[in-house]
Protein backbone atom coordinates (compact mmCIF):
# COMPACT_ATOMS: atom_id res chain seq x y z
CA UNK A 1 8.94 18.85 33.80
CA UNK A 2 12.59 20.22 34.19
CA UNK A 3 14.04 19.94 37.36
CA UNK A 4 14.33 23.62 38.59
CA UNK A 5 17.49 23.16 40.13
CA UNK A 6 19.40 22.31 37.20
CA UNK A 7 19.91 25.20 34.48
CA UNK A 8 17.42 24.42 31.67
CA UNK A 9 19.62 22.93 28.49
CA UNK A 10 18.90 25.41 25.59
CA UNK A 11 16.75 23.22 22.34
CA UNK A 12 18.76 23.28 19.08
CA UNK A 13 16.75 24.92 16.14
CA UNK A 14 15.03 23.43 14.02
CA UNK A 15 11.46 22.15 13.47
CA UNK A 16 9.59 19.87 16.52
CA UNK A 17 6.60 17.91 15.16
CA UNK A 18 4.39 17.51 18.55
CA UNK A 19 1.67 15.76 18.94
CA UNK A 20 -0.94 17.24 21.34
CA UNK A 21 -4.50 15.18 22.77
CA UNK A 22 -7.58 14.31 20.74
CA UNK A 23 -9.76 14.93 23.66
CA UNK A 24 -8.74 14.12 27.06
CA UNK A 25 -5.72 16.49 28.10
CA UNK A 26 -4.00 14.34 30.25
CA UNK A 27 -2.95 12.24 27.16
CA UNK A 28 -0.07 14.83 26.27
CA UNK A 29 3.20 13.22 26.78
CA UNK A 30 6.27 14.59 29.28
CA UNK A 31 8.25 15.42 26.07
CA UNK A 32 5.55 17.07 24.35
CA UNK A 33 5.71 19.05 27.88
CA UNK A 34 9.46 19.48 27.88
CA UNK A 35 9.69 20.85 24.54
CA UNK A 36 6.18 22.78 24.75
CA UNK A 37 8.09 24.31 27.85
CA UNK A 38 11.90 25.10 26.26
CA UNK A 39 10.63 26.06 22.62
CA UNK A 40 11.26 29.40 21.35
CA UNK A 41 7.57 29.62 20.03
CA UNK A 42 4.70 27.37 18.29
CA UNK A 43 3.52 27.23 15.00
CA UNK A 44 -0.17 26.22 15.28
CA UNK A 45 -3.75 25.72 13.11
CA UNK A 46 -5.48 28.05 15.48
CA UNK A 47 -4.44 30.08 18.45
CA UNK A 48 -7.26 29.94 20.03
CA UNK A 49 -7.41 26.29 20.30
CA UNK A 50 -3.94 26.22 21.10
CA UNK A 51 -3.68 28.57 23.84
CA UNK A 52 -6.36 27.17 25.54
CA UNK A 53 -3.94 24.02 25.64
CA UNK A 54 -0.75 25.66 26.64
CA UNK A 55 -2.83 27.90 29.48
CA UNK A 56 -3.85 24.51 30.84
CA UNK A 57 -0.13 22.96 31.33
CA UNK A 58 0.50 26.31 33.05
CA UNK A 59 3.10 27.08 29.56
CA UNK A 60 3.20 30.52 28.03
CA UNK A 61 4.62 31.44 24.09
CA UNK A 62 4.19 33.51 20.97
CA UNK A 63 2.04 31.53 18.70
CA UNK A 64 2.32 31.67 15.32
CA UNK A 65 -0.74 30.51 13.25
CA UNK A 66 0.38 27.66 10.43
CA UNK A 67 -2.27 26.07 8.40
CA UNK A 68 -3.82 25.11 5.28
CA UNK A 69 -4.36 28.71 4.48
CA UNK A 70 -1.12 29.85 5.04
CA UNK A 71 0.98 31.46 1.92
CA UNK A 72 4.14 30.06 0.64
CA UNK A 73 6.07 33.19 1.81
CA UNK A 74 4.90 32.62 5.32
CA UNK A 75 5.86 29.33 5.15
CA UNK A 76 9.33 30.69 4.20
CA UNK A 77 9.56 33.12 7.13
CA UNK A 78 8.76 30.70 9.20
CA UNK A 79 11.37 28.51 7.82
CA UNK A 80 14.06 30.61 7.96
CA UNK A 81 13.23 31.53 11.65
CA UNK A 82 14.13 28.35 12.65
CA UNK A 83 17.86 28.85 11.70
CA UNK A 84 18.33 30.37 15.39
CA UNK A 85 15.02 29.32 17.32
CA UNK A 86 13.30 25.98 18.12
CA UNK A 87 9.53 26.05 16.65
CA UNK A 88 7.10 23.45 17.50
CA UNK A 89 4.60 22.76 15.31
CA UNK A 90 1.22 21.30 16.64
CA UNK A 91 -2.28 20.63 15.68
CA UNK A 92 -5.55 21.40 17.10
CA UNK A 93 -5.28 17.58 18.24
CA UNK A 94 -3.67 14.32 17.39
CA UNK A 95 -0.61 13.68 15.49
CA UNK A 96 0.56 16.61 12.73
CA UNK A 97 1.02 15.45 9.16
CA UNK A 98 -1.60 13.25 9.35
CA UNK A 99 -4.65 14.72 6.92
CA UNK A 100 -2.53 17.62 7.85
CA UNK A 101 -1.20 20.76 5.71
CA UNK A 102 1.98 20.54 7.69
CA UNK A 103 3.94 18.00 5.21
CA UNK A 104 4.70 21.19 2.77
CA UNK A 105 6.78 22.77 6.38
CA UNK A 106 8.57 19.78 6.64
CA UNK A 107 9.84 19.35 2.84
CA UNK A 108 11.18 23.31 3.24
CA UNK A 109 12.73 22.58 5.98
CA UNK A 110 14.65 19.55 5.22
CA UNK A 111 15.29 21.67 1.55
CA UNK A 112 17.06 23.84 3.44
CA UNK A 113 18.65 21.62 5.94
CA UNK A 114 17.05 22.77 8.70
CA UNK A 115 16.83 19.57 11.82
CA UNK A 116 13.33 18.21 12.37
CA UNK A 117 12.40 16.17 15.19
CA UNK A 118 9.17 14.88 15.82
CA UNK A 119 7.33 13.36 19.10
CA UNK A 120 4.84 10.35 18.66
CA UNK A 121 1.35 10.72 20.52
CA UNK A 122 -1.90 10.19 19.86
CA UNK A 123 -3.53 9.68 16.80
CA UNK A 124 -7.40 9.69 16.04
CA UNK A 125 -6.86 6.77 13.42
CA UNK A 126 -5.12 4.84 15.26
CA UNK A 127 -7.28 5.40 18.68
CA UNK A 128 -10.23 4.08 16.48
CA UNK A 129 -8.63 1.35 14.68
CA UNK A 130 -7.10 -0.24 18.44
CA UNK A 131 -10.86 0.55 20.10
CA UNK A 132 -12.77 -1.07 16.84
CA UNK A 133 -11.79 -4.97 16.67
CA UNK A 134 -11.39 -5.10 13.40
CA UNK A 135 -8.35 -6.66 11.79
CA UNK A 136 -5.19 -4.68 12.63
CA UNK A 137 -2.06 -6.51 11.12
CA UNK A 138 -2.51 -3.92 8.27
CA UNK A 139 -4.70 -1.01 7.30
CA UNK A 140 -4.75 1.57 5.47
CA UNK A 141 -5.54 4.98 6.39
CA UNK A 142 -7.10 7.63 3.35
CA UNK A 143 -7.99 10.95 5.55
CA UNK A 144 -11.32 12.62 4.66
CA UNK A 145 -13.76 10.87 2.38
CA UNK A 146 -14.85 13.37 -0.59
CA UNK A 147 -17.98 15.89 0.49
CA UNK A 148 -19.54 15.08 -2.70
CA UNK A 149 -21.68 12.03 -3.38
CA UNK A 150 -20.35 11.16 -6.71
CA UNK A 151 -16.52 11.74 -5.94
CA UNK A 152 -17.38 9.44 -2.44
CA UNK A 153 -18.10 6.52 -4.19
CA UNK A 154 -15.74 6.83 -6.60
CA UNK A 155 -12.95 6.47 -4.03
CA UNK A 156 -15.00 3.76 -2.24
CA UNK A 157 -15.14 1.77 -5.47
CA UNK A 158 -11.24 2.61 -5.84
CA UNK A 159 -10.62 0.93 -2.48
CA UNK A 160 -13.37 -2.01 -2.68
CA UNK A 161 -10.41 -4.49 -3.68
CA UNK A 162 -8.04 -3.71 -1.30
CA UNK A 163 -8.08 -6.64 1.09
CA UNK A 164 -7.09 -5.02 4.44
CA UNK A 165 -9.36 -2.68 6.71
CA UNK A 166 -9.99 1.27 5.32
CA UNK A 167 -9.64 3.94 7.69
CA UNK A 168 -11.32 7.56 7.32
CA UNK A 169 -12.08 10.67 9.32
CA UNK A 170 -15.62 11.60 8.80
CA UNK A 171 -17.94 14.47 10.00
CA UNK A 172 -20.97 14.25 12.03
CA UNK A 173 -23.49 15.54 9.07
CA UNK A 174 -22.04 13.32 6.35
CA UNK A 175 -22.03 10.19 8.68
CA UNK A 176 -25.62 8.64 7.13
CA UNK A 177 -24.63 9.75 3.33
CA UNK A 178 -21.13 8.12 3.81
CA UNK A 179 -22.62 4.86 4.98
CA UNK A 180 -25.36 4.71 2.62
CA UNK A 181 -22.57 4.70 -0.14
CA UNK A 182 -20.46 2.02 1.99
CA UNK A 183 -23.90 -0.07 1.77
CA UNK A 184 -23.87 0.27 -2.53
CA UNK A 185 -20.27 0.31 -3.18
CA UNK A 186 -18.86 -2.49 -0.43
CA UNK A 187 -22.15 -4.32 0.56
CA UNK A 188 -22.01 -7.22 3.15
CA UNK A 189 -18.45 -5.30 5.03
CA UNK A 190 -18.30 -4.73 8.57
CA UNK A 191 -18.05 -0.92 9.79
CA UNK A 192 -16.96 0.65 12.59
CA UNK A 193 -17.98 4.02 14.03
CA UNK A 194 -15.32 5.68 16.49
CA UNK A 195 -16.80 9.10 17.75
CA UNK A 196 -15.66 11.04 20.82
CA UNK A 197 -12.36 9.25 21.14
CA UNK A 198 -10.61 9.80 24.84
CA UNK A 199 -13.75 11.90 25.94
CA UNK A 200 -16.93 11.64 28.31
CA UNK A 201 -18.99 10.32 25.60
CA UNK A 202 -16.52 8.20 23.93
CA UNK A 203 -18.58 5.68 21.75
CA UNK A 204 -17.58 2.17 19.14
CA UNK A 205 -20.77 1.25 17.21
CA UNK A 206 -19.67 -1.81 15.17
CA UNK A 207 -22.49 -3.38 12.14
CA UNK A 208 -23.89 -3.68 8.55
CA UNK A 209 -24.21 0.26 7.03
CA UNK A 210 -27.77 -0.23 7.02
CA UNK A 211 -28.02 -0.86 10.97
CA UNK A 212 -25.87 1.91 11.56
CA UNK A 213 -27.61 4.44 9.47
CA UNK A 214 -30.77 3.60 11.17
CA UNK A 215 -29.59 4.26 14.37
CA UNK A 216 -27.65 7.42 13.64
CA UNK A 217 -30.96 8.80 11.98
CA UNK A 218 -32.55 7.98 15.26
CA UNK A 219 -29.51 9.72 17.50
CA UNK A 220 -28.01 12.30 15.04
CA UNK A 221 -23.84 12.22 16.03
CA UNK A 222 -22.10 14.82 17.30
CA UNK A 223 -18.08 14.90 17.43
CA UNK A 224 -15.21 14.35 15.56
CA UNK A 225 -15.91 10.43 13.71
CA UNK A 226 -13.36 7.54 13.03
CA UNK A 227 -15.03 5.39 10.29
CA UNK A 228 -13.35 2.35 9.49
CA UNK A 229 -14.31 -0.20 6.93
CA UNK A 230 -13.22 -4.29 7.49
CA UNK A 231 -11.66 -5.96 5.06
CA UNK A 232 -13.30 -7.90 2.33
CA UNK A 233 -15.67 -10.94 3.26
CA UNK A 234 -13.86 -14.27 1.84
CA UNK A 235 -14.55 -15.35 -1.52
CA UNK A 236 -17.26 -17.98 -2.21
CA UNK A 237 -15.12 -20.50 -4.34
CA UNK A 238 -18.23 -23.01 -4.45
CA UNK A 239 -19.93 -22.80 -7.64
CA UNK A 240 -23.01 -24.07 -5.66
CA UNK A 241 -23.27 -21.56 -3.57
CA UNK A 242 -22.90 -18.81 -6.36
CA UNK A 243 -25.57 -20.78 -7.95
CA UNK A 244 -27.77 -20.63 -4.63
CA UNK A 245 -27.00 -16.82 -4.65
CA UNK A 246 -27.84 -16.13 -7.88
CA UNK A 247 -31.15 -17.85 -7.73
CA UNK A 248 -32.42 -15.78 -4.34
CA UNK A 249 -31.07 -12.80 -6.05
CA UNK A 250 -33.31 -14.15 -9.29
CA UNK A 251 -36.50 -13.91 -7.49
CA UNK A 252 -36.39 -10.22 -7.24
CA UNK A 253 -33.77 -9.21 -10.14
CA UNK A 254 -32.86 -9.03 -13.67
CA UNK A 255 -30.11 -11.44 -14.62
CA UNK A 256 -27.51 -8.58 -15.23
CA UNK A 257 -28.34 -7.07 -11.48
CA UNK A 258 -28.25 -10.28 -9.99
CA UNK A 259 -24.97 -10.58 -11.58
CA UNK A 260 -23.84 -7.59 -10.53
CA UNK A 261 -24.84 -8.29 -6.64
CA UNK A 262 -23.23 -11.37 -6.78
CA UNK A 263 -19.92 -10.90 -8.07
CA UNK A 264 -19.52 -8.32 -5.09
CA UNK A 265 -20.08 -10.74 -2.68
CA UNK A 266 -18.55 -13.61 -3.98
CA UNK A 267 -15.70 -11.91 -6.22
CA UNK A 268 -16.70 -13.94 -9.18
CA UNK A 269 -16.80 -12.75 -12.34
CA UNK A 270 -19.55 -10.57 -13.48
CA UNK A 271 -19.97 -11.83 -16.89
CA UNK A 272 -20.42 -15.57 -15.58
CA UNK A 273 -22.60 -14.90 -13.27
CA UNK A 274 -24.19 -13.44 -15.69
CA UNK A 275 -24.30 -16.12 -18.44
CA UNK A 276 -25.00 -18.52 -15.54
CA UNK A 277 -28.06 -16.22 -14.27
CA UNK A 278 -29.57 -16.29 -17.70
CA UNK A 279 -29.44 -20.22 -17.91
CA UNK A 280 -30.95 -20.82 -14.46
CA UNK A 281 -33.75 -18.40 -15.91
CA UNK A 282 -34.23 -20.57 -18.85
CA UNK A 283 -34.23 -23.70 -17.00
């Protein structure tokens, strides 16, 4: 807060990227505050939201509604407004720019040399990937798995040999359908469930797909969803045990499925598994 008996120090135009709570208000930094406080107005996804936000730190200021919807000519207004006024730009919650339309303001801006600042807070993915366990010295973060079955496992199967843990944002309905692809594409990973982050009913659920399917079929989620995927499980380099593998998966298989299931696992190659499957059936 500014100290009222100083005069308040006018901001310079430009752009202020702010980053506002995921959940529990009293995660919104001092200079989130301070600029919240001094701007000249705040570009926003929804007002509604919003205001509710800037009533609470006791902060009143024309809102201007910015999102994915919003037409390149409004963009442009909005743009050029900020050649004599300071506009922060905010989401509903977390960190803007991240699986956020607001990229396309930034570019204009810097295009036209306007000064863009931006203020670190939270962040959902990053909430969910400190609260999970799950290896941390690298990640990578893809934004919304696709709605659509086929497209979901696509980019699954795109990501399957990336050795590093995969972070999403997921909604409560398509929780069970996302996992149940997880549990085809990347079978055997470890996957964490980060729902509620910062709120009363803040909950980590950590297991196999399966597991976790089962019990969110039993207690249907509510909330916004971190899902995060671990890295691959290290590769078998023992021909005996791919042998071992092969001849469990044998028992209820045909050779070129039991391949199949056992080059994900092990990261062998298909093909010899396959020609290795086929003499352990003749033998």
């Amino acid at each position: 807060m500014t100290d009222a008996t100083l005069p308040e120090t006018a901001l310079t135009p430009g752009l202020y990227i702010v980053a506002t709570p995921i959940g529990n208000l009293g995660d919104i930094t001092l200079r989130a505050i301070d600029i919240l406080e001094r701007c000249d107005g705040v570009a926003c996804e929804d007002t509604r939201v919003t205001g509710k936000l800037l009533k609470h730190l006791g902060i009143s200021k024309p809102l201007w509604r910015y999102d994915d919807h919003s037409e390149h000519r409004d963009r442009g207004r909005l743009v050029e407004s900020m050649r004599d006024r300071a506009v922060a730009l905010v989401s509903d919650a977390g960190t803007p720019m991240v699986s956020d339309p607001g990229y396309r303001l930034v570019n204009d801006c810097r295009a036209e040399g306007i000064p863009v600042t931006v203020l670190p807070g939270a962040c959902a993915a990053v909430a969910g990937l400190a609260l999970s366990g799950l290896p941390n010295d690298r990640f990578l973060f893809a934004g919304f798995l696709p709605s659509k079955d086929k497209a979901r496992r696509e980019v699954l199967a795109e990501l399957a040999d990336i050795d590093t843990t995969l972070v999403f944002y997921e909604t409560a309905p398509r929780l069970t359908k996302a996992l149940a692809a997880i549990g085809d594409v990347l079978p055997n990973r470890d996957v964490a469930i980060a729902r509620e982050l910062t709120k009363l009913h803040e909950e980590l659920r950590r297991g196999l797909p399966h597991g976790l399917i089962a019990y969110y079929e039993a207690h249907p989620p509510k909330g916004e969803i971190v899902l995060l995927i671990g890295p691959p499980p290290e590769l078998i380099a023992s021909e005996a045990d791919a042998d071992a593998l092969l001849a469990e998966a044998l028992t209820t298989l045909k050779p070129s499925q039991a391949a199949a299931q056992v080059a994900k696992v092990t990261g062998v190659d298909r093909k010899t598994l396959y020609a290795r499957a086929m003499e352990l059936r003749a033998g």
